[in-house]
N, C-alpha and C. Protein backbone atom coordinates (compact mmCIF):
# COMPACT_ATOMS: atom_id res chain seq x y z
N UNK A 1 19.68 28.24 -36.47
CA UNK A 1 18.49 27.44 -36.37
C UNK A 1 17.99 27.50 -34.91
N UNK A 2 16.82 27.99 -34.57
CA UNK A 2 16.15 28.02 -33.16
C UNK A 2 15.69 26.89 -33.07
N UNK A 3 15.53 26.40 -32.04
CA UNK A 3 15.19 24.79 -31.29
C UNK A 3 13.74 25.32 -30.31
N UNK A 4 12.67 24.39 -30.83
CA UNK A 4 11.78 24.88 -30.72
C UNK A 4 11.30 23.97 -28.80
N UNK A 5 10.93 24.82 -28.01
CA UNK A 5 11.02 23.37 -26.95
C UNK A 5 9.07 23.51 -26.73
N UNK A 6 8.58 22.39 -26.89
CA UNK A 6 7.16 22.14 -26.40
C UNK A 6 6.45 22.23 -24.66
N UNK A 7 5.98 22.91 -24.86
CA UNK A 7 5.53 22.95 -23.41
C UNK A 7 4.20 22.35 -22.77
N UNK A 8 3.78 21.59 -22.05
CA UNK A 8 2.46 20.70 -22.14
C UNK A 8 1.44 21.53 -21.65
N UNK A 9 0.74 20.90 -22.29
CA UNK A 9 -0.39 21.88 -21.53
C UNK A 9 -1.13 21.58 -20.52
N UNK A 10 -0.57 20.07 -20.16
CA UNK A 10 -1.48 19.77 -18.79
C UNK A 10 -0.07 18.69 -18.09
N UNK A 11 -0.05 18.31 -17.01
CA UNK A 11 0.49 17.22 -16.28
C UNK A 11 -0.27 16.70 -15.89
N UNK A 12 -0.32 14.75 -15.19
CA UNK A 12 -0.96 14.18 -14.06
C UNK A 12 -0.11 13.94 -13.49
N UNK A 13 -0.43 13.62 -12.31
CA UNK A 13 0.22 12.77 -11.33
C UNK A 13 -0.21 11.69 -10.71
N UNK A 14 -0.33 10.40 -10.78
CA UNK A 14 -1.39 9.18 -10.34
C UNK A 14 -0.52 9.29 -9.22
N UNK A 15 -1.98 9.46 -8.21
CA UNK A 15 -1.14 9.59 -6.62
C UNK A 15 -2.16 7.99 -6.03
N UNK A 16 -2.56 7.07 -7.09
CA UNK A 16 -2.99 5.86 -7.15
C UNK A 16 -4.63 5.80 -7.11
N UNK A 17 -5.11 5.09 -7.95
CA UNK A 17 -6.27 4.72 -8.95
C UNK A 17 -6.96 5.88 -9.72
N UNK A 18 -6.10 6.77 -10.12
CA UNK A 18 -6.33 7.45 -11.55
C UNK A 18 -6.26 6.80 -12.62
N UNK A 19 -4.61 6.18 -12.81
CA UNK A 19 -4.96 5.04 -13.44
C UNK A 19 -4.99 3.71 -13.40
N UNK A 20 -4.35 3.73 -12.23
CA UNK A 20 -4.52 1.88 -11.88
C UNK A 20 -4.40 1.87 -10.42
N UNK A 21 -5.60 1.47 -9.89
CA UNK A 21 -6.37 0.99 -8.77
C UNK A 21 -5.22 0.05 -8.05
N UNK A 22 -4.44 0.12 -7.02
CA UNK A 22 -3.89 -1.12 -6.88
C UNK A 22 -4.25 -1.19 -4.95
N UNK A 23 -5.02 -0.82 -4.83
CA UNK A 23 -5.91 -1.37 -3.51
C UNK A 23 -5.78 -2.66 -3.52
N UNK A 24 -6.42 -3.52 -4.82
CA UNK A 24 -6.83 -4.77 -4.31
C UNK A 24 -5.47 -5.61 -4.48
N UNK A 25 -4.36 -5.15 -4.84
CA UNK A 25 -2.66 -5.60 -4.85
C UNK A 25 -2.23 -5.39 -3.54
N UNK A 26 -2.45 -4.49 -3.17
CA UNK A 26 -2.18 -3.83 -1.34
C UNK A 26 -2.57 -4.81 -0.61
N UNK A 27 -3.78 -4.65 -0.87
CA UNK A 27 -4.65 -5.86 0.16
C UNK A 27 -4.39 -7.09 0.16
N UNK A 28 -4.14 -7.57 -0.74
CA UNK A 28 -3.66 -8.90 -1.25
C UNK A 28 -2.26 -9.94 -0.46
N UNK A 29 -1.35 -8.45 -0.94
CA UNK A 29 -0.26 -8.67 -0.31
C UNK A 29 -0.24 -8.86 1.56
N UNK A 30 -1.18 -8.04 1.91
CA UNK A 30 -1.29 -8.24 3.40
C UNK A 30 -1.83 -9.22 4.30
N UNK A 31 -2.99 -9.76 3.47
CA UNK A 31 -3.39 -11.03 3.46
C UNK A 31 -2.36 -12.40 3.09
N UNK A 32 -1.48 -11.87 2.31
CA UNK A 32 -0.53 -13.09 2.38
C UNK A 32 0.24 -13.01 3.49
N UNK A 33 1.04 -12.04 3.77
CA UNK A 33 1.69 -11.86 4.93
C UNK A 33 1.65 -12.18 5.94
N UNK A 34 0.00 -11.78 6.69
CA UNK A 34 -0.59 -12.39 7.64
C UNK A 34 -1.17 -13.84 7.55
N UNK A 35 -1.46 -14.13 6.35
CA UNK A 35 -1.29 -15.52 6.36
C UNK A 35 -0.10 -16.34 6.98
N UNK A 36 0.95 -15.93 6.87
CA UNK A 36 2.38 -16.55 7.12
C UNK A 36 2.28 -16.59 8.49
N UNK A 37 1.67 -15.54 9.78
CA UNK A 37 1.52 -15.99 11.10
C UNK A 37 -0.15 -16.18 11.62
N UNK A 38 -0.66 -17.30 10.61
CA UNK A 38 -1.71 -18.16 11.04
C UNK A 38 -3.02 -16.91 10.58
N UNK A 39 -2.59 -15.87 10.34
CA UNK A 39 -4.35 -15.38 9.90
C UNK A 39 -5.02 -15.56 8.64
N UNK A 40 -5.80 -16.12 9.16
CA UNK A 40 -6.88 -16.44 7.06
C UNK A 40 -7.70 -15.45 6.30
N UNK A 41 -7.81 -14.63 7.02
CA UNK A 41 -8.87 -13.38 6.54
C UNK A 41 -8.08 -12.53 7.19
N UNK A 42 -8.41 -11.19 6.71
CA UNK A 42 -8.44 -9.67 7.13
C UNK A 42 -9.43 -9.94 8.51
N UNK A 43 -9.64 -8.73 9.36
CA UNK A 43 -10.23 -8.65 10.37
C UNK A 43 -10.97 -7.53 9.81
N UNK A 44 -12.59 -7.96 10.19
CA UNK A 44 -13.76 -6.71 10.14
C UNK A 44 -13.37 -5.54 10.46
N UNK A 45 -12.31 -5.13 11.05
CA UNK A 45 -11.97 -4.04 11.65
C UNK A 45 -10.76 -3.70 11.17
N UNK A 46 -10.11 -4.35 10.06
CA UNK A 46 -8.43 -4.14 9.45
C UNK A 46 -8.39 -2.76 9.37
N UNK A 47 -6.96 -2.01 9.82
CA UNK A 47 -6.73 -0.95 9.65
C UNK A 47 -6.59 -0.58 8.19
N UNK A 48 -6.43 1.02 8.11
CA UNK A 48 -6.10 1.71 6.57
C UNK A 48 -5.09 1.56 6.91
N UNK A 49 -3.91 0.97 5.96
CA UNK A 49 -2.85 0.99 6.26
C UNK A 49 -2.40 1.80 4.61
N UNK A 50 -3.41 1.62 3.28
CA UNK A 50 -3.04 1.60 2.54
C UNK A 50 -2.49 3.52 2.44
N UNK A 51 -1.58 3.82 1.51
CA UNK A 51 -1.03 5.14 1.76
C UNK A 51 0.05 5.38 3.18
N UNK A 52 0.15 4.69 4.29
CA UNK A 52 0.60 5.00 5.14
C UNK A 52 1.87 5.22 5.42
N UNK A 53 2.69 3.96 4.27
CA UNK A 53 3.88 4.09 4.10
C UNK A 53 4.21 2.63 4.36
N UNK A 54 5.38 2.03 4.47
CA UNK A 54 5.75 0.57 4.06
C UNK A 54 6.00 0.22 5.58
N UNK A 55 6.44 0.80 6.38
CA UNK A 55 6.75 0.87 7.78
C UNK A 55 6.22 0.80 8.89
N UNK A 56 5.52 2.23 8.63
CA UNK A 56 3.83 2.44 9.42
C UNK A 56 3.10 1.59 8.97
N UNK A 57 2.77 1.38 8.13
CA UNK A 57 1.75 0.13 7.73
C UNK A 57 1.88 -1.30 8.34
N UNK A 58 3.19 -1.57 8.55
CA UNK A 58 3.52 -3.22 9.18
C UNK A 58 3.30 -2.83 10.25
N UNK A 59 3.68 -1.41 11.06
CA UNK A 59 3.76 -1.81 12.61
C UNK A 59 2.01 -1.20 13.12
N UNK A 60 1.26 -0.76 12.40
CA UNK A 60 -0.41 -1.01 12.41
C UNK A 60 -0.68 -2.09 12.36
N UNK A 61 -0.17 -3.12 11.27
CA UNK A 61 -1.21 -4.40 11.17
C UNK A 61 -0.49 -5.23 12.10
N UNK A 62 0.69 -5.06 12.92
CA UNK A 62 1.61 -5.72 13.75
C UNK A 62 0.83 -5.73 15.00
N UNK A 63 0.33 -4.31 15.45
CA UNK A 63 -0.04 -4.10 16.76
C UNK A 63 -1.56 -4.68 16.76
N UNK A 64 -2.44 -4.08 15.73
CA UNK A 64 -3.64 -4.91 15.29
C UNK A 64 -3.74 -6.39 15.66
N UNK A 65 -2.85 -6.74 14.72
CA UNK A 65 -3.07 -8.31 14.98
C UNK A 65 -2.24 -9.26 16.31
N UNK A 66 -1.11 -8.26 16.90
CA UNK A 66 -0.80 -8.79 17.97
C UNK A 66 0.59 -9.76 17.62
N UNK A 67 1.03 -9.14 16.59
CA UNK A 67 2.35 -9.39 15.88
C UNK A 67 3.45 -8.57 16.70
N UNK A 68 4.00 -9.83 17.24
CA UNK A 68 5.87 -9.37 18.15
C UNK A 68 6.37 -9.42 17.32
N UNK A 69 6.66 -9.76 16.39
CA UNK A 69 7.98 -10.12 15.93
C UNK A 69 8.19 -9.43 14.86
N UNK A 70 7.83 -7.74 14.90
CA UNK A 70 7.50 -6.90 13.67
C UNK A 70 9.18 -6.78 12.51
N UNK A 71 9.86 -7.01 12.82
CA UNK A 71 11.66 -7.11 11.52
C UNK A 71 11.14 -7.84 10.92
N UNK A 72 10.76 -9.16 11.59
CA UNK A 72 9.81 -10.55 10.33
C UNK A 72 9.62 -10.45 9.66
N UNK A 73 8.41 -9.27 10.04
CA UNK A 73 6.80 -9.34 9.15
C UNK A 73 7.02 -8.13 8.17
């Protein structure tokens, strides 16, 4: 008996909002964060942090906002 194996004919890869948008989860989360050392809003000028990586991203919005105490945050 031969075993038949299927081969696809296409792949995706959601490299994020192909199928789910989660910008406004990103953002969200950073706004809480910075909430925790006194900021209420994003700044007109907030960096892209989104894509950057989990690391790079804190120590952007760290230096941005003038955050020492970046292990914290």
């Amino acid at each position: 008996m031969s075993r038949r194996t299927h081969q696809p004919a296409a792949m995706l890869f959601d490299l994020d909002g192909t199928l789910i948008d989660t910008l406004p989860l990103h953002l969200s989360a950073e706004r809480r964060a910075l909430a925790d050392y006194g900021f209420a809003s994003l700044s007109a000028d907030h960096p892209q942090t989104f894509g950057a990586g989990i690391l790079p991203g804190m120590a952007m919005l760290a230096e941005h906002y003038g955050i020492e105490d970046l292990p914290a945050f």
